[in-house]
N, C-alpha and C. Protein backbone atom coordinates (compact mmCIF):
# COMPACT_ATOMS: atom_id res chain seq x y z
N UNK A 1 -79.98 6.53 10.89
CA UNK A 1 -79.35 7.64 11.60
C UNK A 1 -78.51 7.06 12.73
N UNK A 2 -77.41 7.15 12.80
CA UNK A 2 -76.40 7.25 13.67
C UNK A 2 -76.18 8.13 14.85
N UNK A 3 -77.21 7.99 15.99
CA UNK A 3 -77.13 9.07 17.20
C UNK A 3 -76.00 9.07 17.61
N UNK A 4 -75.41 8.19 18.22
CA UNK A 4 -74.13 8.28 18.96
C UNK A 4 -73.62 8.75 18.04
N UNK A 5 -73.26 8.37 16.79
CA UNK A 5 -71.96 9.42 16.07
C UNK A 5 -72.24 10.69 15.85
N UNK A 6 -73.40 11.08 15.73
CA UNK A 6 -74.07 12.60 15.41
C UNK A 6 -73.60 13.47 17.03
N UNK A 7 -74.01 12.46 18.25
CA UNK A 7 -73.61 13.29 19.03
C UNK A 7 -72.10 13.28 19.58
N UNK A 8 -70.97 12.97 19.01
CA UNK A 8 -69.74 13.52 19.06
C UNK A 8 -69.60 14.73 18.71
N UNK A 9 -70.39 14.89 17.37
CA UNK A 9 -70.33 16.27 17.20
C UNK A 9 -70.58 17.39 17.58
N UNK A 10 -71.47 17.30 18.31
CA UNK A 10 -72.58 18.06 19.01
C UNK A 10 -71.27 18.96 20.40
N UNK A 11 -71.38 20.10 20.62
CA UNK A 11 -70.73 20.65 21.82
C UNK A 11 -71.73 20.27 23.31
N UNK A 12 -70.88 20.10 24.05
CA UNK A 12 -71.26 19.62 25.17
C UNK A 12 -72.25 20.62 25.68
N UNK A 13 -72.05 21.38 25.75
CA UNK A 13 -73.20 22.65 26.14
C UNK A 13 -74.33 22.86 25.65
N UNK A 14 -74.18 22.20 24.41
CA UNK A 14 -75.59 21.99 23.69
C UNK A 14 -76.51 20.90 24.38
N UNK A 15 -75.55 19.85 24.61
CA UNK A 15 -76.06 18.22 25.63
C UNK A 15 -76.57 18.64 26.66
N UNK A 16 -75.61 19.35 27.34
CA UNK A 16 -76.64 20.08 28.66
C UNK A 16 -77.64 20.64 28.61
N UNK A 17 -77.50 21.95 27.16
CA UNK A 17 -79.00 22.36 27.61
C UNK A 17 -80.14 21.73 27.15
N UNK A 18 -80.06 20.72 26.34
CA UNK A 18 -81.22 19.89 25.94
C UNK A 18 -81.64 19.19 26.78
N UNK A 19 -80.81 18.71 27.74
CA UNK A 19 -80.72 17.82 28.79
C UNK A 19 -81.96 18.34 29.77
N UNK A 20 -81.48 19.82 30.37
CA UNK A 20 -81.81 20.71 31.36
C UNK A 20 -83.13 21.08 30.98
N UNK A 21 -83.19 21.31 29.47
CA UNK A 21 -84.57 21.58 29.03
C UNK A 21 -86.09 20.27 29.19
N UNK A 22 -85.56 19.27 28.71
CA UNK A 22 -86.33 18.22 28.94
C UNK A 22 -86.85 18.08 29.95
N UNK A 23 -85.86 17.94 31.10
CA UNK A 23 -86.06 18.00 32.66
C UNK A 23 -87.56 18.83 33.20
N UNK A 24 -87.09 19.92 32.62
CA UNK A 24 -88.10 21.41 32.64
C UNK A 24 -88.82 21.50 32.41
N UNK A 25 -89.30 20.49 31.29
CA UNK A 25 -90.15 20.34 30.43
C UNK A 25 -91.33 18.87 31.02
N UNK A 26 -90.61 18.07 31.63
CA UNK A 26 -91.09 17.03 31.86
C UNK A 26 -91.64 17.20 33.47
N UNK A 27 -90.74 17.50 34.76
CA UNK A 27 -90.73 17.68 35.57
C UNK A 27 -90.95 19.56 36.18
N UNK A 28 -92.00 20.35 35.97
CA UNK A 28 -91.53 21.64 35.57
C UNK A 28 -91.23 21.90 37.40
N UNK A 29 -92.02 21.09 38.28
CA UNK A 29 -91.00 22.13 40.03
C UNK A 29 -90.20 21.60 40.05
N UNK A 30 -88.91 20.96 39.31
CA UNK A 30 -87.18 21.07 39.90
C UNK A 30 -86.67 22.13 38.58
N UNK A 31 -87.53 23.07 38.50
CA UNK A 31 -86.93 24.39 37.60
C UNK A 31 -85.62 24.77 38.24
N UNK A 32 -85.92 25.26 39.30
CA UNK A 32 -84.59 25.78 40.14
C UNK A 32 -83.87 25.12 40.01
N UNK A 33 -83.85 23.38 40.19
CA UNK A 33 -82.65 22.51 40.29
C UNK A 33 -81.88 22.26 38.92
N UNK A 34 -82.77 22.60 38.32
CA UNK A 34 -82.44 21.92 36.74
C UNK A 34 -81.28 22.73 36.44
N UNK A 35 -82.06 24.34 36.39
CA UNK A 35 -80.78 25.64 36.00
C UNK A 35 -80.12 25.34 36.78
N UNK A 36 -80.20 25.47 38.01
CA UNK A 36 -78.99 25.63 39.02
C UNK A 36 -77.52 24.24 38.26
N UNK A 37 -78.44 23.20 38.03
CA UNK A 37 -77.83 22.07 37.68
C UNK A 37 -77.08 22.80 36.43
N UNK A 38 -77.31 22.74 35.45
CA UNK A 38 -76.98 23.54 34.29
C UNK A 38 -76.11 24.44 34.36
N UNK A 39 -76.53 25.47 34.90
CA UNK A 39 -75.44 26.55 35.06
C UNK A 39 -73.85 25.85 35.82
N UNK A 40 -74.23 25.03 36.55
CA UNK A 40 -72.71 24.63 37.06
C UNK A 40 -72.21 23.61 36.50
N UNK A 41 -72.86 22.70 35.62
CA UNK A 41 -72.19 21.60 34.62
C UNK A 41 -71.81 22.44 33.70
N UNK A 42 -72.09 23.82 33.01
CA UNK A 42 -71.49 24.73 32.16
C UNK A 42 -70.08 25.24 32.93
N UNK A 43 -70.39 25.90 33.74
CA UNK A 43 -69.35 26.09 34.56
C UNK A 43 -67.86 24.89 34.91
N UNK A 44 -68.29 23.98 35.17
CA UNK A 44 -67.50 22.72 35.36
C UNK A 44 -66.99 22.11 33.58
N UNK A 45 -67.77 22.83 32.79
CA UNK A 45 -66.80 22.30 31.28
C UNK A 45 -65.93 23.37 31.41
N UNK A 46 -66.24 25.01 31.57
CA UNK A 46 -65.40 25.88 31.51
C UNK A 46 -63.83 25.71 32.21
N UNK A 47 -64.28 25.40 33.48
CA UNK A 47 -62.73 24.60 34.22
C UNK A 47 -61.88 23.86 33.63
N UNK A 48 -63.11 22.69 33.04
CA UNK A 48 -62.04 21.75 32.23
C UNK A 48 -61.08 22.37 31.16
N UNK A 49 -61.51 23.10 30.50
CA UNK A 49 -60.72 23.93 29.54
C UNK A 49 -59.63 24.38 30.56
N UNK A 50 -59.69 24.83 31.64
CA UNK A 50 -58.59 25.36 32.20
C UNK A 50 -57.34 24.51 32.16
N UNK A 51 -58.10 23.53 32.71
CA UNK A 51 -57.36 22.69 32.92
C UNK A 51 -56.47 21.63 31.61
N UNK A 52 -57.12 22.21 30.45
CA UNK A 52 -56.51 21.54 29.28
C UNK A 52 -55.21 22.47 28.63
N UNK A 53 -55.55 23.72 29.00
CA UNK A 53 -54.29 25.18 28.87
C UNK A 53 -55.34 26.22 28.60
N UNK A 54 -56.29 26.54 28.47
CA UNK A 54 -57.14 27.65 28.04
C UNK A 54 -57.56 28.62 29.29
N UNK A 55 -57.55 29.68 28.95
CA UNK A 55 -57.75 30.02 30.06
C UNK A 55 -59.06 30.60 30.82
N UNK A 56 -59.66 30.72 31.93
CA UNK A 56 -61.06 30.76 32.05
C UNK A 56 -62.10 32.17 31.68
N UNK A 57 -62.40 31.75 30.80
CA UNK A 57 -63.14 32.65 30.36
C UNK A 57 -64.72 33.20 31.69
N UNK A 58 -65.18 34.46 31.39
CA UNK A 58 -65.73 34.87 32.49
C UNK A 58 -67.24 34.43 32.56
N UNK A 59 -67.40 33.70 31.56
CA UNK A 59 -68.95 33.00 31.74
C UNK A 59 -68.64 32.13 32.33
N UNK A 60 -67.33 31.24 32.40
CA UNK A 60 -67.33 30.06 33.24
C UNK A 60 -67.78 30.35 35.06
N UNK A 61 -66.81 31.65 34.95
CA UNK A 61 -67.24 32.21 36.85
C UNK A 61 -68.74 32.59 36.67
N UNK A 62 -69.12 33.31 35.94
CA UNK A 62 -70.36 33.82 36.02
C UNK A 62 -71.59 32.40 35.77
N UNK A 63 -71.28 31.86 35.68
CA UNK A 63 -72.30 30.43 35.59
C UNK A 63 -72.09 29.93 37.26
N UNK A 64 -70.74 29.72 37.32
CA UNK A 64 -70.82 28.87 38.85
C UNK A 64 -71.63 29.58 39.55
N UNK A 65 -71.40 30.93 39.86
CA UNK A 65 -71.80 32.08 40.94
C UNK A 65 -72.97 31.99 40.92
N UNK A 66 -73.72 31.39 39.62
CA UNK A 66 -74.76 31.93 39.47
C UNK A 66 -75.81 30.84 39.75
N UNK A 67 -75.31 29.63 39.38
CA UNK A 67 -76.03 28.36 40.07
C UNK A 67 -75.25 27.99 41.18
N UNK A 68 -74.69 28.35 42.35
CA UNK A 68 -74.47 28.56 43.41
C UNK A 68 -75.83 29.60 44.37
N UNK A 69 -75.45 30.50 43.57
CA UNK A 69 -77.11 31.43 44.03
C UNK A 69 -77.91 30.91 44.06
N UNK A 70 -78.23 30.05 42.99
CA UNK A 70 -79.90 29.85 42.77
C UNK A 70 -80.06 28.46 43.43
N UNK A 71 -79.00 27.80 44.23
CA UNK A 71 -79.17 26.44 45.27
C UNK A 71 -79.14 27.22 46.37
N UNK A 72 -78.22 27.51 46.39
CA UNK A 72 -78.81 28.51 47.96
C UNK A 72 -79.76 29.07 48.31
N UNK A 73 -80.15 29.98 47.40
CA UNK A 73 -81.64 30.68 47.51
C UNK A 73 -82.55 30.49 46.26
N UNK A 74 -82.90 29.67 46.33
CA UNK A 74 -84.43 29.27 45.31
C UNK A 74 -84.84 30.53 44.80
N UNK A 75 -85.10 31.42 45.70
CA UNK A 75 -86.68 32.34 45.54
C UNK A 75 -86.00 33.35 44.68
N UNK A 76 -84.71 33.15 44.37
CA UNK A 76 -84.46 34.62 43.44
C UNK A 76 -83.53 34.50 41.95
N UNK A 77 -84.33 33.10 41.60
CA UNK A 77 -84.11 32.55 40.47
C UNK A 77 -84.44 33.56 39.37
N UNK A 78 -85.03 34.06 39.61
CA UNK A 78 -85.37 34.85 38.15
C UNK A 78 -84.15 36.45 38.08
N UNK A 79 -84.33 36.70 39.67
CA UNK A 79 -82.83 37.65 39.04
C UNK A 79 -81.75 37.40 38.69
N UNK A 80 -81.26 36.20 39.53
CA UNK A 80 -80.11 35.27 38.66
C UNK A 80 -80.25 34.87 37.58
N UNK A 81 -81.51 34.75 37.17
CA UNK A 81 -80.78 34.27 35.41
C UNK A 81 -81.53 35.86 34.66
N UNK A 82 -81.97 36.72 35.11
CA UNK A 82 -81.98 38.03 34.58
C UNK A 82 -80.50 39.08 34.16
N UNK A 83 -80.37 39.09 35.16
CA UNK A 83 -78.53 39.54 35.18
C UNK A 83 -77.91 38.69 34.72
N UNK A 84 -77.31 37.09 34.93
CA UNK A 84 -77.30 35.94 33.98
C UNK A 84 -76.83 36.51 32.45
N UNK A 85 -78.27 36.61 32.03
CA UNK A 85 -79.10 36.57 30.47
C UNK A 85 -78.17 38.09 30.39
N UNK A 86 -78.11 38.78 30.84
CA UNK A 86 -77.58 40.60 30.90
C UNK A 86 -76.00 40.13 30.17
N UNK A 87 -75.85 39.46 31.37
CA UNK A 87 -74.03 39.45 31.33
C UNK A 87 -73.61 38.61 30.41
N UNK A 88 -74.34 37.74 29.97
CA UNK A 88 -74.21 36.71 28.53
C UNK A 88 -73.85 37.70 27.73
N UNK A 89 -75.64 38.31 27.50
CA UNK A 89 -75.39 39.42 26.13
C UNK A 89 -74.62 40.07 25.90
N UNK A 90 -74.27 40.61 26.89
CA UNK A 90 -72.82 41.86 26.89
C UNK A 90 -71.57 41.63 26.25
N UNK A 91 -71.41 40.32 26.98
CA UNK A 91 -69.89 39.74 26.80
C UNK A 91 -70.32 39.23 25.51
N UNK A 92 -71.16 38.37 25.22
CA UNK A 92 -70.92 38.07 23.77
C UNK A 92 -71.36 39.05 22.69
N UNK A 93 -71.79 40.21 22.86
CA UNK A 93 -71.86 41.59 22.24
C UNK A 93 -70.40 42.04 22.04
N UNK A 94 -69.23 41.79 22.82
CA UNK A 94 -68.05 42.22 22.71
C UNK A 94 -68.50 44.16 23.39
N UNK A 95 -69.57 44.01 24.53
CA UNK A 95 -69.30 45.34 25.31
C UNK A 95 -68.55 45.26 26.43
N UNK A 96 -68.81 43.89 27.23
CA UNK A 96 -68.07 43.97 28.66
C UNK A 96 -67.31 43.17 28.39
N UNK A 97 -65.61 43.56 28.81
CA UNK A 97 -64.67 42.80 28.56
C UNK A 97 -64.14 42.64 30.00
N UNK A 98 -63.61 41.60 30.24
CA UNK A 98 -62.96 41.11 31.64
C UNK A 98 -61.45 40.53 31.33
């Protein structure tokens, strides 16, 4: 098996969250840091797209904002990724359009 070539294929967002999960998994009190971490390395691929000609789609803002929250304030991790998890579904439901 060929890891490195298997993981070219792989989308980067997938790398992260396996990444983020392990972390979580291994270390479970830097929960907060991990998502927080996560949500803004998602966020920071979304930019890059900007920056390649695409234009920013609204999970990219809604990730920063959202691991921005959850470094700032720890203690309200779970409504941030409650609303989070909300505004995912929606938008990729094709209900909330921006």
């Amino acid at each position: 098996m060929d890891i490195p070539n298997m993981l070219q294929h792989w989308p980067m967002q997938a790398v992260v969250a396996i990444i983020a999960g392990l972390v979580i998994l291994l270390v479970p009190r830097v929960l907060n840091y991990a998502i927080a971490a996560y949500l803004l390395l998602i966020g920071a691929l979304g930019v890059l797209h900007f920056f390649y000609g695409q234009a920013i789609r609204p999970m990219t803002v809604i990730s920063i904002v959202a691991g921005v929250l959850i470094l700032i304030k720890p203690a309200i991790l779970n409504y941030v990724v409650g609303i989070y998890l909300i505004l995912v579904g929606l938008l990729e439901a094709g209900i909330l359009h921006f």
